[in-house]
C-alpha atoms as a PDB file:
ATOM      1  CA  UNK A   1      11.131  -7.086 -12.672  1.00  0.00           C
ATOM      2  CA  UNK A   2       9.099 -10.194 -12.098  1.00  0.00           C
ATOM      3  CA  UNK A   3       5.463 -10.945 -12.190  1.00  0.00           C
ATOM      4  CA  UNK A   4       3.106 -13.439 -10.986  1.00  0.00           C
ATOM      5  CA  UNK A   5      -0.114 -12.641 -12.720  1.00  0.00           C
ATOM      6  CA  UNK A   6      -3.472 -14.960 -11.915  1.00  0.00           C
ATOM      7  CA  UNK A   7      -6.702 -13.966 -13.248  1.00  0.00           C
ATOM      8  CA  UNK A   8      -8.848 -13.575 -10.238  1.00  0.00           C
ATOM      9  CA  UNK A   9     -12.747 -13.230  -9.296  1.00  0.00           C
ATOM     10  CA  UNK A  10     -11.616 -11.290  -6.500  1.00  0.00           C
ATOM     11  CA  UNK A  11      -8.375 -11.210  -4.013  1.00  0.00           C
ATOM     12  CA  UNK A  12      -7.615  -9.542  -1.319  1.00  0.00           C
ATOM     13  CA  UNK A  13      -4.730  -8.888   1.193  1.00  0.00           C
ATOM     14  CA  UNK A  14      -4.951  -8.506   4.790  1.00  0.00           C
ATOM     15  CA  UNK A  15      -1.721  -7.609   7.219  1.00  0.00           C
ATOM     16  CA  UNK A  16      -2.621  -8.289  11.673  1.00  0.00           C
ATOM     17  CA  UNK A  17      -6.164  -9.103  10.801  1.00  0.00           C
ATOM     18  CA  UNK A  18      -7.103  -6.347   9.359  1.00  0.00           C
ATOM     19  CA  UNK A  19      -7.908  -5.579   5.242  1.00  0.00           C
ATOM     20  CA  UNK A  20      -5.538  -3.256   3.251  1.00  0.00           C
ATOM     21  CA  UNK A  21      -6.291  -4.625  -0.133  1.00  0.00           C
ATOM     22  CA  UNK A  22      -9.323  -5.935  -1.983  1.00  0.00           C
ATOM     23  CA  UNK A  23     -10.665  -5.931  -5.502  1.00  0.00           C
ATOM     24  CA  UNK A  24     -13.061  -8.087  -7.095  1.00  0.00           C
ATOM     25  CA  UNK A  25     -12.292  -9.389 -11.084  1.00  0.00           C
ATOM     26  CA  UNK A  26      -9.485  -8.796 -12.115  1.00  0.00           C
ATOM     27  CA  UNK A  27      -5.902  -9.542 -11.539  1.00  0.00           C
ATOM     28  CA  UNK A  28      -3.543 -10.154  -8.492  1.00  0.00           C
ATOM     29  CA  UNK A  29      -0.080 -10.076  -9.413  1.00  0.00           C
ATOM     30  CA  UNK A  30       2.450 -10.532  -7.255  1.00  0.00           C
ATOM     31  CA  UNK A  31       5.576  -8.532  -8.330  1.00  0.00           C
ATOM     32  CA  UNK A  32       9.185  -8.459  -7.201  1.00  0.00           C
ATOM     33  CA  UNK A  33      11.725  -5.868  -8.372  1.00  0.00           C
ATOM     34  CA  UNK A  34      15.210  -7.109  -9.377  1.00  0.00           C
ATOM     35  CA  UNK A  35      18.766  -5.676  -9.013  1.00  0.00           C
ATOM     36  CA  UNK A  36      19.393  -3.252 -12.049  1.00  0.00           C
ATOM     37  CA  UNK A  37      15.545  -2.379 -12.405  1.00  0.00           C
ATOM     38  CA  UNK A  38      14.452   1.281 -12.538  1.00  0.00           C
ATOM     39  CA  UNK A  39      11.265   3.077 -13.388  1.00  0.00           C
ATOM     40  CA  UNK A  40      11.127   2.262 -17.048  1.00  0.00           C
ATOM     41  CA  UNK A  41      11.478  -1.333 -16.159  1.00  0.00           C
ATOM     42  CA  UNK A  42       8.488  -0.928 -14.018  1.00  0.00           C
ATOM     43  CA  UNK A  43       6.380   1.586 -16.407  1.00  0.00           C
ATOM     44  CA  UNK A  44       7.092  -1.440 -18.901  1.00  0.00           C
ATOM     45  CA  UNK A  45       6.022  -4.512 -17.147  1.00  0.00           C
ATOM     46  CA  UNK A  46       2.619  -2.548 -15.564  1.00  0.00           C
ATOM     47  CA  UNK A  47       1.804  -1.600 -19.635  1.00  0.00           C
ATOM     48  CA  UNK A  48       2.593  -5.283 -20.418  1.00  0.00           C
ATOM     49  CA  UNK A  49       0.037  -6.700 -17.679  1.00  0.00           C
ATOM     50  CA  UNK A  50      -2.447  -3.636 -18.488  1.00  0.00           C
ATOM     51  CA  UNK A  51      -2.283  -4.865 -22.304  1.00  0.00           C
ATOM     52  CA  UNK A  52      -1.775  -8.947 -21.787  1.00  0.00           C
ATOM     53  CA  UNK A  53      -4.932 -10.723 -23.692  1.00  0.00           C
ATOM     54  CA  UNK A  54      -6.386 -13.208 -21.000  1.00  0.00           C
ATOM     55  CA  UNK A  55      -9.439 -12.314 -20.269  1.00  0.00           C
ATOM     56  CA  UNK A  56     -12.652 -13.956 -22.204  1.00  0.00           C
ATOM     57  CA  UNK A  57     -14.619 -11.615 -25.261  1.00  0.00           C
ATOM     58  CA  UNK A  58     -18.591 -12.821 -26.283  1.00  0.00           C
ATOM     59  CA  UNK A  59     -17.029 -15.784 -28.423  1.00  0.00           C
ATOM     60  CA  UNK A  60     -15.115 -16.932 -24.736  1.00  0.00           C
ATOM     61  CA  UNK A  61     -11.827 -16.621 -26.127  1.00  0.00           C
ATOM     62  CA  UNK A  62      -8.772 -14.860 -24.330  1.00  0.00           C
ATOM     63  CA  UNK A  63      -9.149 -12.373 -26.246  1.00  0.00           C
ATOM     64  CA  UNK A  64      -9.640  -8.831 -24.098  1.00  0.00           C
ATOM     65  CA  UNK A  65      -7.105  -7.182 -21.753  1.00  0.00           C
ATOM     66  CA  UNK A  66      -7.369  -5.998 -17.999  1.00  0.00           C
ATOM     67  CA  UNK A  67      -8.084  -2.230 -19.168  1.00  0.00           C
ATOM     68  CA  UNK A  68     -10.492  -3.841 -21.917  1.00  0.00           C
ATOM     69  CA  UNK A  69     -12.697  -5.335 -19.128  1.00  0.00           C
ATOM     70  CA  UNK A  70     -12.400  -2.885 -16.686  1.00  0.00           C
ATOM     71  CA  UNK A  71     -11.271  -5.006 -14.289  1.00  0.00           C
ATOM     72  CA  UNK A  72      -8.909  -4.135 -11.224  1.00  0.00           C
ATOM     73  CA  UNK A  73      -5.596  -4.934 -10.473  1.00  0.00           C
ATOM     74  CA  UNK A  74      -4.021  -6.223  -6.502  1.00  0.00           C
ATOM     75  CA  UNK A  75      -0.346  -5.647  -6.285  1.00  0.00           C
ATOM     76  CA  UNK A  76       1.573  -7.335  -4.244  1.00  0.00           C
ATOM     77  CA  UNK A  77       5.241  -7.403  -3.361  1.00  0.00           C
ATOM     78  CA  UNK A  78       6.853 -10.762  -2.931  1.00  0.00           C
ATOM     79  CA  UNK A  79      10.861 -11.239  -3.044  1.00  0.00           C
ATOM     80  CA  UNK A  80      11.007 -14.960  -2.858  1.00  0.00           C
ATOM     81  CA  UNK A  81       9.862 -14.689  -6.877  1.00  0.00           C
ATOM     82  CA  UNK A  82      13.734 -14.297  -6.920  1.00  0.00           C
ATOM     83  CA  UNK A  83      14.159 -17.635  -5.276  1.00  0.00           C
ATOM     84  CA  UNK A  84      17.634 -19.443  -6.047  1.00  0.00           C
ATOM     85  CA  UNK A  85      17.011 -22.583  -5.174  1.00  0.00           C
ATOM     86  CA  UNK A  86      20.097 -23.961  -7.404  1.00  0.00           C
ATOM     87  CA  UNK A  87      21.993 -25.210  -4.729  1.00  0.00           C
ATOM     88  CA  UNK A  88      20.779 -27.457  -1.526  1.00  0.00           C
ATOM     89  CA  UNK A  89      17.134 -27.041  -0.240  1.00  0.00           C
ATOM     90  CA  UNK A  90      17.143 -23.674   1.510  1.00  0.00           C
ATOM     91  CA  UNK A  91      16.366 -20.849  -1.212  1.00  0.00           C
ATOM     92  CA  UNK A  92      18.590 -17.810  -1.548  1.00  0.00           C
ATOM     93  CA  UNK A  93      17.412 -14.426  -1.840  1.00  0.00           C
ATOM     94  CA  UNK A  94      19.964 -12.204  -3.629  1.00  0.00           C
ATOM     95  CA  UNK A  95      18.571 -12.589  -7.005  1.00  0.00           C
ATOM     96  CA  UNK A  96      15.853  -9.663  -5.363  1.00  0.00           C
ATOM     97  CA  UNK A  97      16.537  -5.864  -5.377  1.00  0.00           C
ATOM     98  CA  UNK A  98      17.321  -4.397  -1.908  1.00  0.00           C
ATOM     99  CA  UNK A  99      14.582  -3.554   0.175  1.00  0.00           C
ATOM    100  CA  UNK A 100      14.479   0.158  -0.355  1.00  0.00           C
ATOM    101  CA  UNK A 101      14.724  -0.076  -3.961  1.00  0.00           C
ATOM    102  CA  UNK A 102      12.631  -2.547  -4.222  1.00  0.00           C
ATOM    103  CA  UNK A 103       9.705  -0.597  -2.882  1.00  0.00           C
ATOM    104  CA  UNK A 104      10.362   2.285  -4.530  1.00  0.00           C
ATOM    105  CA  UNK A 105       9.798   0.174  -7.744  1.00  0.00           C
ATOM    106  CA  UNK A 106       6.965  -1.562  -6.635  1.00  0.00           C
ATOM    107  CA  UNK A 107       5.371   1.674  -5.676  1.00  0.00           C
ATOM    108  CA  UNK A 108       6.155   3.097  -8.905  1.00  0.00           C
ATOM    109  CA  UNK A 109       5.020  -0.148 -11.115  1.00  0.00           C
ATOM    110  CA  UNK A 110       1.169   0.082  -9.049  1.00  0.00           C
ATOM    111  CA  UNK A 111       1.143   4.408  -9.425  1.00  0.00           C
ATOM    112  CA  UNK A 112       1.728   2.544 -13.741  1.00  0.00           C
ATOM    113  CA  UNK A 113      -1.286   0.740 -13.408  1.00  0.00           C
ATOM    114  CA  UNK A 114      -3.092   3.458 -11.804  1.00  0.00           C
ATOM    115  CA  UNK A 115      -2.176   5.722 -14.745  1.00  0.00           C
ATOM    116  CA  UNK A 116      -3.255   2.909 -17.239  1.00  0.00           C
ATOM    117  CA  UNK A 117      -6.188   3.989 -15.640  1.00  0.00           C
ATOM    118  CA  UNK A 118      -6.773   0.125 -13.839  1.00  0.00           C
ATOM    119  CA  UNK A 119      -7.893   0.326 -10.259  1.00  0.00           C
ATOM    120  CA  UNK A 120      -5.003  -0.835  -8.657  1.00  0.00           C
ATOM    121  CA  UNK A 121      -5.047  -1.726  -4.363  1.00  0.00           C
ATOM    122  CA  UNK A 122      -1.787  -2.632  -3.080  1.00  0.00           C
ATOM    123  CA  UNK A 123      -0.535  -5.104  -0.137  1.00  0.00           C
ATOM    124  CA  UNK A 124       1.780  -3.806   2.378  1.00  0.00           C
ATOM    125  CA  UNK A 125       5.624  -3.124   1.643  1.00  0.00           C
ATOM    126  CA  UNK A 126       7.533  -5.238   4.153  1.00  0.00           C
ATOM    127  CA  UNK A 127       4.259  -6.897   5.845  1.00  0.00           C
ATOM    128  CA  UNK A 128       4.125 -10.267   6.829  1.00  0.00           C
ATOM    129  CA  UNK A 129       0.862 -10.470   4.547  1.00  0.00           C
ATOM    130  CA  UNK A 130      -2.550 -13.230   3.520  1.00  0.00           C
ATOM    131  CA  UNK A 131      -3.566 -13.074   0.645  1.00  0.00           C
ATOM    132  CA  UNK A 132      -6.737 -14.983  -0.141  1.00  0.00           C
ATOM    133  CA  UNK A 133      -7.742 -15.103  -3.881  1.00  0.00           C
ATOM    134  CA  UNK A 134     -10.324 -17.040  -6.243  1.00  0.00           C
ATOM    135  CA  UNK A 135      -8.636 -17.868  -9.179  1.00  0.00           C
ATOM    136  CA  UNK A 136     -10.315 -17.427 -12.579  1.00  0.00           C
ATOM    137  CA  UNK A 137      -9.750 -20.259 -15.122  1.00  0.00           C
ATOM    138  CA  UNK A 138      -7.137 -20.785 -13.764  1.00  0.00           C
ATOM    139  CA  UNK A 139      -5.342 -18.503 -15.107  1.00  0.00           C
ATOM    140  CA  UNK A 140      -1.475 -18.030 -13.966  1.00  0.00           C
ATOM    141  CA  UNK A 141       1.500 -16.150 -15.549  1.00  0.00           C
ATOM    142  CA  UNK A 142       5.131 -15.677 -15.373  1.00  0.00           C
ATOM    143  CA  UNK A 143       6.494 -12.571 -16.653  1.00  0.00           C
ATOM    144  CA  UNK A 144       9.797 -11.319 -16.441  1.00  0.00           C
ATOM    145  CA  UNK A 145      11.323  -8.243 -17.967  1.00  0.00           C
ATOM    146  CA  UNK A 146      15.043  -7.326 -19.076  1.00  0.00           C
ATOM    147  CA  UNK A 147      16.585  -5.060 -16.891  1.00  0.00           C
ATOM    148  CA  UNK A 148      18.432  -2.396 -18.458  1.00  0.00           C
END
């Protein structure tokens, strides 16, 4: 799987106008499954972002985790994180899992979080989406995980 992660003050996610995602601090990450990913590629990239040190301790160093602060998390699915763009100007896609698989893993990496015990909200499968955020620092990460 790959991960987007920014450190946010809040973020939300809205599909036709109307809000299915919000959270305040925290983290959105934007998150695309890849072919060959299963559920323990997804249980292992939502205990990486629930563990990854970024967030600021009394001394204001990135020093304290997203479960440490009790911050939430925003999920949000976004294939072109596969993006090929090796060849002429118009990305290819098939670097991303199929759509069926892919939500089942996406699904399954925000019910991780969830059991990390982060308040996780989620964008819409599918959805042509906004997302509006307030980054924090900025703070931006790329995280990728093996597939098995």
């Amino acid at each position: 799987m790959r991960a987007l992660i920014q450190r946010v003050t809040q973020a939300s996610v809205t599909v036709e106008g109307t809000s299915v995602g919000e959270i305040g601090a925290g983290l959105l990450i934007l998150v695309c499954a890849m072919p060959g990913d299963d559920f323990d590629t997804a249980r292992a990239l939502a205990a990486k972002v629930s563990k990854l040190r970024i967030f600021h301790d009394a001394a204001g160093k990135m020093n304290l985790s997203l479960a440490q602060t009790g911050g939430a998390a925003l999920v949000v699915s976004q294939f072109t994180l596969a993006a090929d763009t090796s060849r002429g100007n118009r990305p290819g896609f098939s670097g991303a899992a199929k759509p069926d698989e892919a939500e089942t893993h996406y699904l399954h990496f925000a019910h991780c979080l969830r059991e990390f015990n982060i308040p996780t909200e989620t964008g819409r499968f599918g959805a042509e989406m906004k997302v509006a955020l307030i980054n924090d620092g900025p703070v931006t990460i790329w995280l990728d995980t093996d597939a098995p």
